[in-house]
N, C-alpha and C. Protein backbone atom coordinates (compact mmCIF):
# COMPACT_ATOMS: atom_id res chain seq x y z
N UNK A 1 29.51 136.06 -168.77
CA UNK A 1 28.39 135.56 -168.01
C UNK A 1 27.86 136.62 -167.05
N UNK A 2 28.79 137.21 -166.16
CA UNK A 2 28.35 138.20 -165.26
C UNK A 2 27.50 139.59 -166.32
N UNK A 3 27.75 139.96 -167.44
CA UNK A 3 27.19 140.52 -168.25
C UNK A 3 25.86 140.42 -168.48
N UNK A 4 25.75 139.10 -168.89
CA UNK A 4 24.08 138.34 -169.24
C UNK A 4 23.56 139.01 -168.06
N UNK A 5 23.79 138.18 -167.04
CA UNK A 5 22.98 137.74 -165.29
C UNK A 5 23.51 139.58 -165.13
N UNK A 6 23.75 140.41 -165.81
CA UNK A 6 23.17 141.30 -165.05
C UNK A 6 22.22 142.49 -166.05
N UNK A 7 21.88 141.89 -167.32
CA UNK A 7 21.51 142.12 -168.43
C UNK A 7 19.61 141.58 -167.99
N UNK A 8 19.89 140.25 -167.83
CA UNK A 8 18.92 139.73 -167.17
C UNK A 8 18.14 140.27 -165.77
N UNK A 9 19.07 140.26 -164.86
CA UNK A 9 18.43 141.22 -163.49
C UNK A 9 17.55 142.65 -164.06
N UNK A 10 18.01 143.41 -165.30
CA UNK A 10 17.70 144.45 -165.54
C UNK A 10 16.48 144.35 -166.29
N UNK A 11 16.25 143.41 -166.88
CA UNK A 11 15.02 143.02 -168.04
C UNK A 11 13.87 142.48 -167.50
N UNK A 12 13.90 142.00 -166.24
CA UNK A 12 13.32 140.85 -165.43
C UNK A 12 11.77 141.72 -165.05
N UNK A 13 11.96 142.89 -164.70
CA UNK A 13 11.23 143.76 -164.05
C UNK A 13 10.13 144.07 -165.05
N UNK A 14 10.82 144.10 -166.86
CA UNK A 14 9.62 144.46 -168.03
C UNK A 14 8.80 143.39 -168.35
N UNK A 15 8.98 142.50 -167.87
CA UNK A 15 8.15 141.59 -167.79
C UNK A 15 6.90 141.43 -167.43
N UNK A 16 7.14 142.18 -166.05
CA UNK A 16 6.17 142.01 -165.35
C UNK A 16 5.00 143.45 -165.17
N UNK A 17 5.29 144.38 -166.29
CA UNK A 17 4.28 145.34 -166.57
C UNK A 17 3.38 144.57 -167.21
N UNK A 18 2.30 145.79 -166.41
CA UNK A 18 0.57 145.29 -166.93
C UNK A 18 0.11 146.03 -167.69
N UNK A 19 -0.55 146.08 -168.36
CA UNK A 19 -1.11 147.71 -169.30
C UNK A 19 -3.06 147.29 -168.47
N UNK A 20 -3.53 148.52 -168.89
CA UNK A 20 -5.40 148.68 -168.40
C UNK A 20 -6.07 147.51 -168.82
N UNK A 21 -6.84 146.89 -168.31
CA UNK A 21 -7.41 145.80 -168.27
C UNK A 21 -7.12 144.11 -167.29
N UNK A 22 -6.05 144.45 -166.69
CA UNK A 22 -5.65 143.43 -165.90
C UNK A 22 -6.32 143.45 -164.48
N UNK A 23 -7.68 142.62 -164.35
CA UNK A 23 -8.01 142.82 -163.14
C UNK A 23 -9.15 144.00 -162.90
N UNK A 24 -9.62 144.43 -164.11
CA UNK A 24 -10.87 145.50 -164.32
C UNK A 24 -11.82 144.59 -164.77
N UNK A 25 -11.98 144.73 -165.73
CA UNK A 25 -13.11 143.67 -166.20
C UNK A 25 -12.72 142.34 -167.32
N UNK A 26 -13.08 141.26 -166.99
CA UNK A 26 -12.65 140.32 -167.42
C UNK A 26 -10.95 140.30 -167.51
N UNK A 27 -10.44 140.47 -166.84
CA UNK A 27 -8.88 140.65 -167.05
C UNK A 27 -8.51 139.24 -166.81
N UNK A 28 -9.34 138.74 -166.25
CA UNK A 28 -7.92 137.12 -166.09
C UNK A 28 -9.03 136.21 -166.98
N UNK A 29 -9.75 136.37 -167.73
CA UNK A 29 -10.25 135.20 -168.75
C UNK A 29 -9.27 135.08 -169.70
N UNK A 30 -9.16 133.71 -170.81
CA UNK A 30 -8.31 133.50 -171.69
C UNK A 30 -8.69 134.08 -172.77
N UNK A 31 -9.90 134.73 -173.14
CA UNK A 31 -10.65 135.66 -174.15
C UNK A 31 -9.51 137.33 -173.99
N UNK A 32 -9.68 137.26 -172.69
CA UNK A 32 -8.62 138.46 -172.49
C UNK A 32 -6.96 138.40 -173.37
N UNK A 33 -6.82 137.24 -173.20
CA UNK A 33 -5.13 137.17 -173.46
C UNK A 33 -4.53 136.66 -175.36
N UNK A 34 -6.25 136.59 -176.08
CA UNK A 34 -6.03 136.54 -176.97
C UNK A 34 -6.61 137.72 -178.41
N UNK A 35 -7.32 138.42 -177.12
CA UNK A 35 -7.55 139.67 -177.83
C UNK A 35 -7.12 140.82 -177.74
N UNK A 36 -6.47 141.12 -176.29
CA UNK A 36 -5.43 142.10 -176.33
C UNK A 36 -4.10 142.16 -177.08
N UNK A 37 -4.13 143.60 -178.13
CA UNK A 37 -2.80 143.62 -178.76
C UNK A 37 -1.47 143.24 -177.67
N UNK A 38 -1.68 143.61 -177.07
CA UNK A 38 -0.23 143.31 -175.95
C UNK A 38 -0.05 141.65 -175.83
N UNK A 39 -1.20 141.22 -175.42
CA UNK A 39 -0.85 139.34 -175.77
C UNK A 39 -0.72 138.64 -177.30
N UNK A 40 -1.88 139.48 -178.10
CA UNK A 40 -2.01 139.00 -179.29
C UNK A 40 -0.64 139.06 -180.33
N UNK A 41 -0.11 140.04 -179.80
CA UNK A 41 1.80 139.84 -180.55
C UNK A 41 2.89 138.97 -180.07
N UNK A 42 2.70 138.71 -179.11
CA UNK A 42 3.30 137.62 -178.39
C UNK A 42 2.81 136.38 -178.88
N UNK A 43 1.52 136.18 -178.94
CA UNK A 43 0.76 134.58 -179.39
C UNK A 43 1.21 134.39 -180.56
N UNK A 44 0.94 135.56 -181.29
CA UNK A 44 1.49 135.42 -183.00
C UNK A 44 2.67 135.02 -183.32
N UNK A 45 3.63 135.41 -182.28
CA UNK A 45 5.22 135.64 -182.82
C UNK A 45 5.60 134.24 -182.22
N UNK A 46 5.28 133.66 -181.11
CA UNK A 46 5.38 132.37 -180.59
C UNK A 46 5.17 131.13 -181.27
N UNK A 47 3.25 131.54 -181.79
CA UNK A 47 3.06 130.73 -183.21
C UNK A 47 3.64 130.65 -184.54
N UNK A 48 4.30 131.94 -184.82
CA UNK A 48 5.12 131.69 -185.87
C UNK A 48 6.44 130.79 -185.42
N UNK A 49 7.09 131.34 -184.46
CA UNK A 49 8.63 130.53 -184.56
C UNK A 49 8.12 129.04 -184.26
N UNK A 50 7.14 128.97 -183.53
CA UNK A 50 6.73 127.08 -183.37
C UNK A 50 6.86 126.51 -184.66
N UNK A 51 6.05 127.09 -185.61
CA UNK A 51 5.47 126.51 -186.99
C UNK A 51 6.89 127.08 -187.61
N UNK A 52 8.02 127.65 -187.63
CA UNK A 52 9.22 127.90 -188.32
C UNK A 52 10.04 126.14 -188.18
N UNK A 53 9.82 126.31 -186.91
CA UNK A 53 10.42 125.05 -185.86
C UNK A 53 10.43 123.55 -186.49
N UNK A 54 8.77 123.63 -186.76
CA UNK A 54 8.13 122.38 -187.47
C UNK A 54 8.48 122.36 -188.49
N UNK A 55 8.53 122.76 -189.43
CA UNK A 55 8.76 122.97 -190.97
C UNK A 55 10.49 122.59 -191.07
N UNK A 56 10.97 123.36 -190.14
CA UNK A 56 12.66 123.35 -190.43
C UNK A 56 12.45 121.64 -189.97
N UNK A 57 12.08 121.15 -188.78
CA UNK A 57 12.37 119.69 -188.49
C UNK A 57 12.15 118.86 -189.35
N UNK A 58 10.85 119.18 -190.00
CA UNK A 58 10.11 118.24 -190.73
C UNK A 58 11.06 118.21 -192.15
N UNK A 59 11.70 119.29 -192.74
CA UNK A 59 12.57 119.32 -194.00
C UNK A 59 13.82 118.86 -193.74
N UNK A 60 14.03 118.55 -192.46
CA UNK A 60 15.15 117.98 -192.11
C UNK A 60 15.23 116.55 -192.19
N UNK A 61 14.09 116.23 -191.56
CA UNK A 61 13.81 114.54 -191.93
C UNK A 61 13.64 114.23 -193.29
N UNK A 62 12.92 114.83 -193.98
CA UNK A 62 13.25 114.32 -195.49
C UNK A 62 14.20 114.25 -196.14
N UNK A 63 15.07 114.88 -195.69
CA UNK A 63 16.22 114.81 -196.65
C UNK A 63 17.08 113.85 -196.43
């Protein structure tokens, strides 16, 4: 545990990098966060495991 929580303390910080455009022009619209590659891989990869999620539940109930 002390491993994680200090695995975690160390990761916590990459989080919170910004790359150019945050706060220049249009930086806080939601147009922003789905057209930047930096959000747009995140949205994708989120939307995939959701829809992994659904599919595994949903094949679960049928059976």
């Amino acid at each position: 545990m002390k491993k994680f929580t200090a695995a975690l303390a160390i990761l916590v910080p990459v989080l919170a990098w910004a790359h150019p455009g945050h706060g220049e022009t249009d930086g806080y619209t939601i147009i922003h966060y789905f057209t930047e590659p930096q959000h747009a891989i995140i949205t994708l990869g989120v939307l995939a495991a959701v829809s992994i999620y659904i599919v595994r539940e949903r094949r679960k109930k049928r059976s």
